[in-house]
PDB file of N, CA and C in Angstrom:
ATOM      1  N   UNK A   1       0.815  -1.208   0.000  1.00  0.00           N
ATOM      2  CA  UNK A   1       0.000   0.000   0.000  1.00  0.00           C
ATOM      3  C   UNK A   1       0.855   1.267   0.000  1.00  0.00           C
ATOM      4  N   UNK A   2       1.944   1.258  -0.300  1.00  0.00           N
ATOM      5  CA  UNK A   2       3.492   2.771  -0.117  1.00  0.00           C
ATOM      6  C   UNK A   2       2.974   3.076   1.077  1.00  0.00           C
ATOM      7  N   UNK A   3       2.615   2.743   2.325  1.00  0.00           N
ATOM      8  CA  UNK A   3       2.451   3.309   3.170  1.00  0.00           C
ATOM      9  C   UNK A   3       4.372   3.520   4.239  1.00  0.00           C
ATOM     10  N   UNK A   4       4.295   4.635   4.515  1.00  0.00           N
ATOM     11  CA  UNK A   4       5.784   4.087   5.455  1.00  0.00           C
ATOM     12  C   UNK A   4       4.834   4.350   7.230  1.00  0.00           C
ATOM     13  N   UNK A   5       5.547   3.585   8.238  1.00  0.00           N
ATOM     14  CA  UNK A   5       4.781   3.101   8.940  1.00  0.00           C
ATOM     15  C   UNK A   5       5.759   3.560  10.137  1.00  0.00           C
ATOM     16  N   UNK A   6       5.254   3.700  11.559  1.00  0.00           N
ATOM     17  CA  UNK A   6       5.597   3.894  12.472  1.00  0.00           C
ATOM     18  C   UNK A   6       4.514   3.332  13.591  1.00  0.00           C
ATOM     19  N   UNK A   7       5.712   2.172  14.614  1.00  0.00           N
ATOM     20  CA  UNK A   7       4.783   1.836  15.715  1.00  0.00           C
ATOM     21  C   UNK A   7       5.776   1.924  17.304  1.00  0.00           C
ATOM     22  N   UNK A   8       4.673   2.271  17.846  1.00  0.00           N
ATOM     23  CA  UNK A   8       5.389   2.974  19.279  1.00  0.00           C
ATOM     24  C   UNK A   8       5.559   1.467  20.178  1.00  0.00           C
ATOM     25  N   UNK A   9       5.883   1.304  21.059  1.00  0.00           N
ATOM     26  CA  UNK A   9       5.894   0.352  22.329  1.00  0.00           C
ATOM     27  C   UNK A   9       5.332  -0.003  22.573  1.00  0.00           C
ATOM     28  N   UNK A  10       3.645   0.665  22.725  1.00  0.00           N
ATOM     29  CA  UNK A  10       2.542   0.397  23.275  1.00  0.00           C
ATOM     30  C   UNK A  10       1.458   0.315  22.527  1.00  0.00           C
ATOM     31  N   UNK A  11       1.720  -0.411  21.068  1.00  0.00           N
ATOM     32  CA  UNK A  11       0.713  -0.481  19.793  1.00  0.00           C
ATOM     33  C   UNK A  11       0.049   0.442  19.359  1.00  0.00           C
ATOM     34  N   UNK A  12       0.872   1.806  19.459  1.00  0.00           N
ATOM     35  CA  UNK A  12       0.002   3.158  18.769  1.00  0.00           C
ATOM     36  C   UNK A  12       0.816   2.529  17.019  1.00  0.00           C
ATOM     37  N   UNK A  13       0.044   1.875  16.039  1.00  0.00           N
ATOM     38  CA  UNK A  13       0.616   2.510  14.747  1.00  0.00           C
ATOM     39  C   UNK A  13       0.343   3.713  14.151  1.00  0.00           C
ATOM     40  N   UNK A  14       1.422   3.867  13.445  1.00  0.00           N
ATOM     41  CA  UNK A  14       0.664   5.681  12.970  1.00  0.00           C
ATOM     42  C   UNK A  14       1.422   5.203  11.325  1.00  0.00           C
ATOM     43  N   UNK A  15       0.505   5.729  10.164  1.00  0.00           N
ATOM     44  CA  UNK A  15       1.399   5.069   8.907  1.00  0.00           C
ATOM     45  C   UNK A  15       0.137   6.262   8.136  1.00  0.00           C
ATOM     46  N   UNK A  16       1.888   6.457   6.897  1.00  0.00           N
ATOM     47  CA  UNK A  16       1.955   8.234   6.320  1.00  0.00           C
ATOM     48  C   UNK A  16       1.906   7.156   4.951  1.00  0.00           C
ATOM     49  N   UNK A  17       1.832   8.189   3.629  1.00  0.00           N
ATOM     50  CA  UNK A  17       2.117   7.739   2.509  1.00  0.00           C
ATOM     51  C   UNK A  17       1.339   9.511   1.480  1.00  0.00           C
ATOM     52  N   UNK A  18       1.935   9.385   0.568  1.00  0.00           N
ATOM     53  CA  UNK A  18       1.485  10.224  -0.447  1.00  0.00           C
ATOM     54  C   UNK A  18       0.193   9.435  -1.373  1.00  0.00           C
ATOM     55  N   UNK A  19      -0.770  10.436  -1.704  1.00  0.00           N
ATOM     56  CA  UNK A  19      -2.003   9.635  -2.748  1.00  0.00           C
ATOM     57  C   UNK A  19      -1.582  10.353  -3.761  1.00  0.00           C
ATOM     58  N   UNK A  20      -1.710  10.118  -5.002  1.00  0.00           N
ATOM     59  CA  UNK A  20      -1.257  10.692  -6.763  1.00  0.00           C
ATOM     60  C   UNK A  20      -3.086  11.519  -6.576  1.00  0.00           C
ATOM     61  N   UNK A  21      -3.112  12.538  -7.109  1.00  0.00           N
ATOM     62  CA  UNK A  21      -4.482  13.498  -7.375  1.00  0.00           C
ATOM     63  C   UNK A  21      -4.555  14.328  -6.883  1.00  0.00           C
ATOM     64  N   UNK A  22      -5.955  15.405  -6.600  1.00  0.00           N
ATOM     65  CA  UNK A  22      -6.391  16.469  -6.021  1.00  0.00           C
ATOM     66  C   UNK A  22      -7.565  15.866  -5.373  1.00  0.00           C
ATOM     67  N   UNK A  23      -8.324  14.557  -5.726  1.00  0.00           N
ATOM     68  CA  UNK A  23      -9.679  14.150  -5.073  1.00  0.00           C
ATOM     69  C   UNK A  23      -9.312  13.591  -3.810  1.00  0.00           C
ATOM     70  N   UNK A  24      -9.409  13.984  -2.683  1.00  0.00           N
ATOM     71  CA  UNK A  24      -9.644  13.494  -1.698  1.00  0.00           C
ATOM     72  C   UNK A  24     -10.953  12.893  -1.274  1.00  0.00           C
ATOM     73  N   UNK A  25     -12.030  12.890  -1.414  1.00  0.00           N
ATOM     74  CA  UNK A  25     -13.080  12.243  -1.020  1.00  0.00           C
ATOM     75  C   UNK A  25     -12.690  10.664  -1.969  1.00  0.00           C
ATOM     76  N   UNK A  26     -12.343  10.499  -3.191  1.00  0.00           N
ATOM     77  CA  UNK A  26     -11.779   9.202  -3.450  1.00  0.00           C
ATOM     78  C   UNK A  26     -10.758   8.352  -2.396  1.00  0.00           C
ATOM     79  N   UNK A  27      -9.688   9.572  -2.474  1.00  0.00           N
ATOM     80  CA  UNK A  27      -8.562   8.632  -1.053  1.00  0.00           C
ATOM     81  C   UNK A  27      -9.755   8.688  -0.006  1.00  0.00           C
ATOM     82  N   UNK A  28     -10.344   9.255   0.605  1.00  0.00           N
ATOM     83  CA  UNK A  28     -11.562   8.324   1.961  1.00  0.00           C
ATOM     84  C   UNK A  28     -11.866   7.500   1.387  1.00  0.00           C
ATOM     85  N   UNK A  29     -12.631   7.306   0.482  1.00  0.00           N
ATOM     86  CA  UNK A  29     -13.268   6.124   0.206  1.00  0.00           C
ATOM     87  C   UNK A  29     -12.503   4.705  -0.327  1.00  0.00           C
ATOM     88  N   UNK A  30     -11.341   5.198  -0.776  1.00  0.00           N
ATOM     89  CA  UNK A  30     -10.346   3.657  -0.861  1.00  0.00           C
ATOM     90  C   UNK A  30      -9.984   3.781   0.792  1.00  0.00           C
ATOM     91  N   UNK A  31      -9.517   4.445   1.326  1.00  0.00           N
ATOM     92  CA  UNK A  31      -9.407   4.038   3.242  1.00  0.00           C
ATOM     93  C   UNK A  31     -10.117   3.260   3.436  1.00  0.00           C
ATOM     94  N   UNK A  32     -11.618   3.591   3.226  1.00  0.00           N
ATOM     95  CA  UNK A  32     -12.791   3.047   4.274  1.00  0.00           C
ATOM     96  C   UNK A  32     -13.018   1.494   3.542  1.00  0.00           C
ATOM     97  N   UNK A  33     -12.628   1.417   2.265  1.00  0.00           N
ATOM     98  CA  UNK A  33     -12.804   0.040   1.764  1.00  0.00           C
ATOM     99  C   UNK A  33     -11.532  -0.889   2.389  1.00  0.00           C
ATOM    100  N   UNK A  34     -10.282   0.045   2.456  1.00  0.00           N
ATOM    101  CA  UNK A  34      -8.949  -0.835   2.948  1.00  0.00           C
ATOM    102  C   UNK A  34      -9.634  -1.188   4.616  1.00  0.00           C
ATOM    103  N   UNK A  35     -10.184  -0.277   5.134  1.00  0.00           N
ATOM    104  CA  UNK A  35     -10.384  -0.495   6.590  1.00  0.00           C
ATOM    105  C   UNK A  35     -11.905  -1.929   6.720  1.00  0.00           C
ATOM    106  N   UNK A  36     -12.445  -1.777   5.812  1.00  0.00           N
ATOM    107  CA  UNK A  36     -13.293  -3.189   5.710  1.00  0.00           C
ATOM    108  C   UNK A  36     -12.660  -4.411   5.174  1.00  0.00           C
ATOM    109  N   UNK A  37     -11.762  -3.841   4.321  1.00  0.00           N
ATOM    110  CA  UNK A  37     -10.864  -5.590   3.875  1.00  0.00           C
ATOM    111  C   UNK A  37      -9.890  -6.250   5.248  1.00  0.00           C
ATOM    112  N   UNK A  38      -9.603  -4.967   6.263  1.00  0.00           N
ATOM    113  CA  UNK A  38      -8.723  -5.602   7.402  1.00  0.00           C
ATOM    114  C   UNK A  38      -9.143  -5.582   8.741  1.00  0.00           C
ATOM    115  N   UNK A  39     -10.188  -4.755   9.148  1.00  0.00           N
ATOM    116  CA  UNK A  39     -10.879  -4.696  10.083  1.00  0.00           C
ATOM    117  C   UNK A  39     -12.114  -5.581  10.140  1.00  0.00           C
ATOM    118  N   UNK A  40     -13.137  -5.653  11.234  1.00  0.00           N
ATOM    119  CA  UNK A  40     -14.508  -6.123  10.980  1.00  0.00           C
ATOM    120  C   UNK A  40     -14.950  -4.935  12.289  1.00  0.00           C
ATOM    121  N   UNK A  41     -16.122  -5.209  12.101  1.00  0.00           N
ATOM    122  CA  UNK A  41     -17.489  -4.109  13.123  1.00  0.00           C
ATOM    123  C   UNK A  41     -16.675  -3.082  12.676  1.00  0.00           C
ATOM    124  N   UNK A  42     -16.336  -2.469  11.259  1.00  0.00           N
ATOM    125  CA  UNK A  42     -15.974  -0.916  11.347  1.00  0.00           C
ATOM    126  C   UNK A  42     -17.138   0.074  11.405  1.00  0.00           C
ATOM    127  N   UNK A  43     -17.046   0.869  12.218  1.00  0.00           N
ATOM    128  CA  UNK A  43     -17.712   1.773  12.923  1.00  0.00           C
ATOM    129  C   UNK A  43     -17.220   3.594  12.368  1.00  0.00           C
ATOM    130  N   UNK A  44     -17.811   3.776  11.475  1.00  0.00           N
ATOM    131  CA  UNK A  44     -17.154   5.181  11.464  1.00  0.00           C
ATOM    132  C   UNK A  44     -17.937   6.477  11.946  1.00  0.00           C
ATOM    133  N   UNK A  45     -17.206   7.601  12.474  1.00  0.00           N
ATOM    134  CA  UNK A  45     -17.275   8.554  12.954  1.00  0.00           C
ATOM    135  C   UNK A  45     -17.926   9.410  11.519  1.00  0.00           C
ATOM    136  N   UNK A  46     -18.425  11.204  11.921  1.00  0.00           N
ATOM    137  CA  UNK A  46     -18.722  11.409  10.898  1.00  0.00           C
ATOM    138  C   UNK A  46     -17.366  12.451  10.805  1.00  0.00           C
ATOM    139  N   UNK A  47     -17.719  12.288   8.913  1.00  0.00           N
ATOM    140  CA  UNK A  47     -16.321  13.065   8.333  1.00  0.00           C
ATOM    141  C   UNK A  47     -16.870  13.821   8.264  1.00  0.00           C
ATOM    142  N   UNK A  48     -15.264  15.101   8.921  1.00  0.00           N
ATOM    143  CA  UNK A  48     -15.204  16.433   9.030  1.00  0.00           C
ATOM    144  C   UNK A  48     -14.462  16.867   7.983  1.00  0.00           C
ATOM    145  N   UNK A  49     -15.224  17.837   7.012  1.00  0.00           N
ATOM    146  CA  UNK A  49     -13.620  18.852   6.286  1.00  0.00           C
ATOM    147  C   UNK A  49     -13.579  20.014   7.430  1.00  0.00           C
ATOM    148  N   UNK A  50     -11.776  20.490   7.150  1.00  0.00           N
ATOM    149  CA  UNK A  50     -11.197  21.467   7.705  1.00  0.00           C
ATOM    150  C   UNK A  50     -10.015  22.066   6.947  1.00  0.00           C
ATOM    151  N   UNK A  51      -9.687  22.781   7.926  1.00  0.00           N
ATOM    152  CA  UNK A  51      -8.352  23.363   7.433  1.00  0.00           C
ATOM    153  C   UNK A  51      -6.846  23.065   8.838  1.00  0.00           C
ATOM    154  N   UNK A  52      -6.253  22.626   8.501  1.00  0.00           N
ATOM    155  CA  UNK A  52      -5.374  22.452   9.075  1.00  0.00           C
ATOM    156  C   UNK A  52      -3.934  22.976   8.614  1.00  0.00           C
ATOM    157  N   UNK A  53      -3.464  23.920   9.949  1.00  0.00           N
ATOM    158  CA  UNK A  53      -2.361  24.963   9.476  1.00  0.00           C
ATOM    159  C   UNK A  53      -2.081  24.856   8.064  1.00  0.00           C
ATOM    160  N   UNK A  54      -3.320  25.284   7.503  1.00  0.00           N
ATOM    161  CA  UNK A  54      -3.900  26.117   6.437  1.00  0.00           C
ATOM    162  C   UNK A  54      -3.989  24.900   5.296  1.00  0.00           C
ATOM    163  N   UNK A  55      -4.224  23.617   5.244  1.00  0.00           N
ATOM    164  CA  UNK A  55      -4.033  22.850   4.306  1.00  0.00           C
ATOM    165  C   UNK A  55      -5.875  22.584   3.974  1.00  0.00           C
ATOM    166  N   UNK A  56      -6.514  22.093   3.029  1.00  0.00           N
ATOM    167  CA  UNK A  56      -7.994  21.923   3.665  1.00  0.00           C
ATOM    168  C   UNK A  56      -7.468  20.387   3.811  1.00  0.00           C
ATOM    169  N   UNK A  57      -8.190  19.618   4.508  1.00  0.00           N
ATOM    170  CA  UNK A  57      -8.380  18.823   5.169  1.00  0.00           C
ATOM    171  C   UNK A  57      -9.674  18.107   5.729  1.00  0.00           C
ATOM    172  N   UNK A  58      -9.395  16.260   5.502  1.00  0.00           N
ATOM    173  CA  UNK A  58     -10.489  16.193   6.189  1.00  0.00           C
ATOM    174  C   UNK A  58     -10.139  14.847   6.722  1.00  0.00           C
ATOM    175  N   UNK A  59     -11.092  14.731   7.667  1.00  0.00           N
ATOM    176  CA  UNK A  59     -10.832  14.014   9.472  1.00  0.00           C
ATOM    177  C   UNK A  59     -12.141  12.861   9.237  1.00  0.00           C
ATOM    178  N   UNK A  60     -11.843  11.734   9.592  1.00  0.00           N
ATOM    179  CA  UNK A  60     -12.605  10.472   9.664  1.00  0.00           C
ATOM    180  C   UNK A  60     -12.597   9.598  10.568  1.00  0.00           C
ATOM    181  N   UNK A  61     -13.146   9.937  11.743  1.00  0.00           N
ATOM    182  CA  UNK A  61     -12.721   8.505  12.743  1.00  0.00           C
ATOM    183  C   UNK A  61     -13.416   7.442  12.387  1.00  0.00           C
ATOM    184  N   UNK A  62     -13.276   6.404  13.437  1.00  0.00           N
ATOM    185  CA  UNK A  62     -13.630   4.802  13.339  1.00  0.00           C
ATOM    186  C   UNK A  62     -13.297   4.467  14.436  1.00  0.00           C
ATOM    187  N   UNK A  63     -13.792   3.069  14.712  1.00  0.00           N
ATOM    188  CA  UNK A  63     -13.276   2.394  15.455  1.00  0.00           C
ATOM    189  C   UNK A  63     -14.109   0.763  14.694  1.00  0.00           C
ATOM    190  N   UNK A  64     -12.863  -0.001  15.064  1.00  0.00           N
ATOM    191  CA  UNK A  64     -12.834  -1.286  14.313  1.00  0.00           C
ATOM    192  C   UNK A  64     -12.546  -2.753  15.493  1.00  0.00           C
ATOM    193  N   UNK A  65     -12.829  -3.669  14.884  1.00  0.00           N
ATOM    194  CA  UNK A  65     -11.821  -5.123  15.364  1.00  0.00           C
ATOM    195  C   UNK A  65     -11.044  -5.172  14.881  1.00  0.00           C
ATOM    196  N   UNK A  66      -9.659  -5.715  15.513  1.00  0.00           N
ATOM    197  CA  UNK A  66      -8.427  -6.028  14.977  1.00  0.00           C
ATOM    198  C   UNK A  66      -9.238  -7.579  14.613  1.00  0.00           C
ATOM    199  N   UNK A  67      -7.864  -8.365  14.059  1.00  0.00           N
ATOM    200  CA  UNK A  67      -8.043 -10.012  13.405  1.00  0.00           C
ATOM    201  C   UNK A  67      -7.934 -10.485  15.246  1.00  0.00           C
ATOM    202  N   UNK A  68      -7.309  -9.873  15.918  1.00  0.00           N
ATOM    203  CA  UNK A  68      -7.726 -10.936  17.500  1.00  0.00           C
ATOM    204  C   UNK A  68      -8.924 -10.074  18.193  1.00  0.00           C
ATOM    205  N   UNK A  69      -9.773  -9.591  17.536  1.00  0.00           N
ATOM    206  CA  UNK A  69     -11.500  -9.204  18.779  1.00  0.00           C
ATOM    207  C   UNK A  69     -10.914  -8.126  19.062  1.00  0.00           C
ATOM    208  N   UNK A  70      -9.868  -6.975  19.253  1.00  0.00           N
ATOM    209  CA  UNK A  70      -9.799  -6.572  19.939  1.00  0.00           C
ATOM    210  C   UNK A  70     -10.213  -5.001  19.380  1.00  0.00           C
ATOM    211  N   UNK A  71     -10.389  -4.100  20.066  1.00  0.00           N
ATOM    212  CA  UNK A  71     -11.169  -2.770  19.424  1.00  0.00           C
ATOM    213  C   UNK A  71     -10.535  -1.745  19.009  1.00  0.00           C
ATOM    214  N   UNK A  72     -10.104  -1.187  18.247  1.00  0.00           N
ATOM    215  CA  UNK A  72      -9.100  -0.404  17.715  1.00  0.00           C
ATOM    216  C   UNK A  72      -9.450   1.066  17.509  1.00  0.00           C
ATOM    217  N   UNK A  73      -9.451   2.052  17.880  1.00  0.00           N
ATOM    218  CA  UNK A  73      -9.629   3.667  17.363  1.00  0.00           C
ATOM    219  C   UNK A  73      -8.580   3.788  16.174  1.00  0.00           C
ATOM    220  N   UNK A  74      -9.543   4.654  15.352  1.00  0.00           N
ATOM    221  CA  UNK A  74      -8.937   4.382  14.309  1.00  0.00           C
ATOM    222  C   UNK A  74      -9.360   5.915  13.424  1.00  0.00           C
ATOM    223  N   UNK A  75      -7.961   6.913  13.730  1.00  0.00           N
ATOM    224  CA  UNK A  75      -8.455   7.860  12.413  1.00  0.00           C
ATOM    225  C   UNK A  75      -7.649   8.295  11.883  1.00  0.00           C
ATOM    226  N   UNK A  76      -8.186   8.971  10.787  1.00  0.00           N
ATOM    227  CA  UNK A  76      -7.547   9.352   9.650  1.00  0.00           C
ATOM    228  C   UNK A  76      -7.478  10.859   8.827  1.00  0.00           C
ATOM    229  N   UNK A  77      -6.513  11.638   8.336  1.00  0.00           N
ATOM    230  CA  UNK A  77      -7.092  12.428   7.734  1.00  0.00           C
ATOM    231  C   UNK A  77      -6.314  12.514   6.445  1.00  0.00           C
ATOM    232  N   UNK A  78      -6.762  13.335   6.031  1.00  0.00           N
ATOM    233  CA  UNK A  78      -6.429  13.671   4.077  1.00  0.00           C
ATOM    234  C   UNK A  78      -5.915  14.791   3.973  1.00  0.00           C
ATOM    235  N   UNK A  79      -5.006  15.750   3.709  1.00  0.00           N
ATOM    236  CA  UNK A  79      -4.332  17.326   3.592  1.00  0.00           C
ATOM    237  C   UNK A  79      -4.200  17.243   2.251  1.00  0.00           C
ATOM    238  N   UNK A  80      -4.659  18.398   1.335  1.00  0.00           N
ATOM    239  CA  UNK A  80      -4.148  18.922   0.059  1.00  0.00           C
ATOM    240  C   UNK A  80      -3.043  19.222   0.386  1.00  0.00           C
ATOM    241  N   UNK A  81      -2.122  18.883  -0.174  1.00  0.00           N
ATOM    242  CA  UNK A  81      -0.507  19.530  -0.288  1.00  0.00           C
ATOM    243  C   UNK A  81       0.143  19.933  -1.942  1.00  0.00           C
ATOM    244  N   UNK A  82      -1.004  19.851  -2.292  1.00  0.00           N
ATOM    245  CA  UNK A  82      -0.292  20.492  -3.498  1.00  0.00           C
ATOM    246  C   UNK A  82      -1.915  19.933  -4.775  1.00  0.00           C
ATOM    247  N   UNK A  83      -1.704  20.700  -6.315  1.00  0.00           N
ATOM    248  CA  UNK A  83      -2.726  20.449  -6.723  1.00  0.00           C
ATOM    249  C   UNK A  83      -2.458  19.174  -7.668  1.00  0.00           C
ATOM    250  N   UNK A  84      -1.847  18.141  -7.197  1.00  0.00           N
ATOM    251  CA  UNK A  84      -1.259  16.526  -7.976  1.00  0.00           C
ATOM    252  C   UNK A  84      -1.310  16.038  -6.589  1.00  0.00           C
ATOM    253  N   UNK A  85      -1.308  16.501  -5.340  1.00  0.00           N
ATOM    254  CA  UNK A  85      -0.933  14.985  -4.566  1.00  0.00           C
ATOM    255  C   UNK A  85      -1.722  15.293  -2.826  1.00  0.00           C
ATOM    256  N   UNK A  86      -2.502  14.305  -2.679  1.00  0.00           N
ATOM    257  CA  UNK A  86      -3.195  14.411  -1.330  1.00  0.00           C
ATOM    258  C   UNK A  86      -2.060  13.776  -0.035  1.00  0.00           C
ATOM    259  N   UNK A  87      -2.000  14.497   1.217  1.00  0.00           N
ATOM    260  CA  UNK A  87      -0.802  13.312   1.805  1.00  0.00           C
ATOM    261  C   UNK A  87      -2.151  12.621   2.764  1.00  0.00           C
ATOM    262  N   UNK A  88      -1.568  11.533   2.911  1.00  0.00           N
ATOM    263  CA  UNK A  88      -1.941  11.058   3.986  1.00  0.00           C
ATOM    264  C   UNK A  88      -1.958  10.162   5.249  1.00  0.00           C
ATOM    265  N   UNK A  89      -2.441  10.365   6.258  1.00  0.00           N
ATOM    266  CA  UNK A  89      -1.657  10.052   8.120  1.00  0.00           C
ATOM    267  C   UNK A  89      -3.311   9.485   8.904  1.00  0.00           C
ATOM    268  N   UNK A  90      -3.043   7.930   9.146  1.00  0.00           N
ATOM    269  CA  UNK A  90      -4.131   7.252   9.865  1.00  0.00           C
ATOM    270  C   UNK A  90      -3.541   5.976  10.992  1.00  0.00           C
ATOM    271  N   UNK A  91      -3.568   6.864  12.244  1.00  0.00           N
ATOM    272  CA  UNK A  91      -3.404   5.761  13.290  1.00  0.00           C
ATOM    273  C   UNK A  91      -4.670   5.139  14.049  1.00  0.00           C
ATOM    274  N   UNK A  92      -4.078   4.241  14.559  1.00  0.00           N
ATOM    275  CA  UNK A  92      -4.679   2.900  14.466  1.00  0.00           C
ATOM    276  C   UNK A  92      -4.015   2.479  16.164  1.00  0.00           C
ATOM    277  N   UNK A  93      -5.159   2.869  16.946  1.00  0.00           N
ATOM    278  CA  UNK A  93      -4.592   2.538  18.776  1.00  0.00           C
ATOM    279  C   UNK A  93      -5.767   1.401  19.450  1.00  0.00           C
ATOM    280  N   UNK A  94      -5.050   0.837  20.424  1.00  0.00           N
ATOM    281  CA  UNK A  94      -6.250   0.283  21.465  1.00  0.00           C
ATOM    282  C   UNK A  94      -6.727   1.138  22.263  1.00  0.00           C
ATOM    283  N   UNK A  95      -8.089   1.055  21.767  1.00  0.00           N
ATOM    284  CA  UNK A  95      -9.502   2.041  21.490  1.00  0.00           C
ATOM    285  C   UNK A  95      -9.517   2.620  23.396  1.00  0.00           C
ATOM    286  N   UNK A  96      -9.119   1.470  24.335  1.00  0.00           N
ATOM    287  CA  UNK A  96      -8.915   2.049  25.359  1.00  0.00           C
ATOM    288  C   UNK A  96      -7.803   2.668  26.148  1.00  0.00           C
ATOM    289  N   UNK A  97      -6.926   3.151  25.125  1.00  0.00           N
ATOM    290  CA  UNK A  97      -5.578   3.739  25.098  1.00  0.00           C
ATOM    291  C   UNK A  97      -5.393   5.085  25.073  1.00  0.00           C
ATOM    292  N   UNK A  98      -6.371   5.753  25.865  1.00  0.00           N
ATOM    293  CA  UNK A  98      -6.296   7.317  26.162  1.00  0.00           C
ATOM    294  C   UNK A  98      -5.130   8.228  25.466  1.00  0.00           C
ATOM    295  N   UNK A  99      -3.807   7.945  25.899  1.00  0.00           N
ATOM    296  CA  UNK A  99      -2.786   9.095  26.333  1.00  0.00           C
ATOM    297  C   UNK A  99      -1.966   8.699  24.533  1.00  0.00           C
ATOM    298  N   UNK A 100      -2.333   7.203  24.198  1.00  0.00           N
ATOM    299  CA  UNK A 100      -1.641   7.131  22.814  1.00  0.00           C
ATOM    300  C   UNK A 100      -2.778   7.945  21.703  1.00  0.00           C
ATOM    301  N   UNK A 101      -3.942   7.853  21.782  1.00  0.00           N
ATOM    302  CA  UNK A 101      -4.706   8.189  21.211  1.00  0.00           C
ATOM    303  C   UNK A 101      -4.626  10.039  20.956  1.00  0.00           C
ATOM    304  N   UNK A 102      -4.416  10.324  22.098  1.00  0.00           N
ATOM    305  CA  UNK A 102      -4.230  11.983  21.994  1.00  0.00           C
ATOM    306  C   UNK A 102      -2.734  11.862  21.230  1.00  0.00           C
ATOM    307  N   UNK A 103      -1.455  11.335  21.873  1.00  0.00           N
ATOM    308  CA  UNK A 103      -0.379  11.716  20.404  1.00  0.00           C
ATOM    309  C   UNK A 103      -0.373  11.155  19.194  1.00  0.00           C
ATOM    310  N   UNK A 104      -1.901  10.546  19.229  1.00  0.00           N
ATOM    311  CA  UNK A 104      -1.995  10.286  17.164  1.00  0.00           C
ATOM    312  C   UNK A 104      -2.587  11.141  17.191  1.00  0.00           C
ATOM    313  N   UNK A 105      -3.141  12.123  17.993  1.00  0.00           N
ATOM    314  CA  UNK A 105      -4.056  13.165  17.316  1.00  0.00           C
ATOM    315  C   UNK A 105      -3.174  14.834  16.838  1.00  0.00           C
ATOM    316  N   UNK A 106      -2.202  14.429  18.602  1.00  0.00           N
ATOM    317  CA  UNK A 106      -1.423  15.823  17.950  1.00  0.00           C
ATOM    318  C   UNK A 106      -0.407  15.545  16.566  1.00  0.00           C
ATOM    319  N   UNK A 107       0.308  14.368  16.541  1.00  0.00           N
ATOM    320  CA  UNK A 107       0.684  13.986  15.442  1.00  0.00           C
ATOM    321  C   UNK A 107      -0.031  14.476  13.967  1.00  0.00           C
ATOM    322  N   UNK A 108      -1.524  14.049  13.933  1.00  0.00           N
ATOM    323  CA  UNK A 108      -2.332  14.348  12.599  1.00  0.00           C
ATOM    324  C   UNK A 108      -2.021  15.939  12.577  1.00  0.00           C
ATOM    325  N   UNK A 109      -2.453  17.165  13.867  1.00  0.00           N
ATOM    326  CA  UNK A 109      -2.499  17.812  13.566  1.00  0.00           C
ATOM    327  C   UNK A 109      -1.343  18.844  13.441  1.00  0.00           C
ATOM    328  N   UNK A 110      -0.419  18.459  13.869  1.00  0.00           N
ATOM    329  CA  UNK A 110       0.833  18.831  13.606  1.00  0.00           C
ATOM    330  C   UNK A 110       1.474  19.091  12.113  1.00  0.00           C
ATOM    331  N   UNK A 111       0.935  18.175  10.987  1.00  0.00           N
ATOM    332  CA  UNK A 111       1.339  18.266   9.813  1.00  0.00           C
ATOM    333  C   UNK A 111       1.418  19.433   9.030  1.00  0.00           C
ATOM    334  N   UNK A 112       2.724  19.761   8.263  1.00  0.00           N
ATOM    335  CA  UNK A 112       2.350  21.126   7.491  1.00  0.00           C
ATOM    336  C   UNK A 112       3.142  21.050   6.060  1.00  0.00           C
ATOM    337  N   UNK A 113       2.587  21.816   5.225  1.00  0.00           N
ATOM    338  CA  UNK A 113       3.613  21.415   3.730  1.00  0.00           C
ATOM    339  C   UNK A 113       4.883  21.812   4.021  1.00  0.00           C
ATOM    340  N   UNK A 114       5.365  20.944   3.290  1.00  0.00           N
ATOM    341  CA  UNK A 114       6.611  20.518   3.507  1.00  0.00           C
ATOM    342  C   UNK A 114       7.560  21.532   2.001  1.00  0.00           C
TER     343      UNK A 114
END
């Protein structure tokens, strides 16, 4: 999936990759199909557009089963970074994992063109 991937100690994954286009509502919707081919009970949040230190942007939670039962928070967002290429950053924590869950969030929102 070109995703490059990062996982902490305590099963926060967090995994980046570039999408080829300007459509972002397509990259959600290949997510939400990748997140039904590997998850089950996916559960999604409702999608937000925004702007994030100034990119527009948009925000999708979830929460899913991993392949062992177990419950996963799970979000994602999409940044225009240019008018050819969407980036995009979706971690993936145990759903009762408070303190990892907030640094995938400052993580998402931390992002800025590069």
């Amino acid at each position: 999936e070109d995703y490059f991937e990062v996982e902490g100690p305590n099963g926060l994954e967090l995994s980046f990759r570039t999408v080829p286009g300007a459509d972002m509502e397509a990259a959600v919707k290949a997510h939400i199909a990748y997140l039904q081919d590997y998850f089950t009970e996916v559960k999604l949040g409702d999608q937000v557009e925004t702007k994030i230190n100034g990119m527009d942007a948009i925000i999708l939670p979830a929460v899913a089963k991993d392949e062992d039962g177990g419950e996963r928070d799970i979000g994602a967002g999409w940044f225009l970074i240019s008018d050819s290429a969407i980036g995009e950053l979706w971690y993936n924590v145990d759903n009762a994992d408070q303190a990892n869950k907030t640094a995938a969030i400052a993580v998402l929102n931390s992002l800025k063109k590069g």
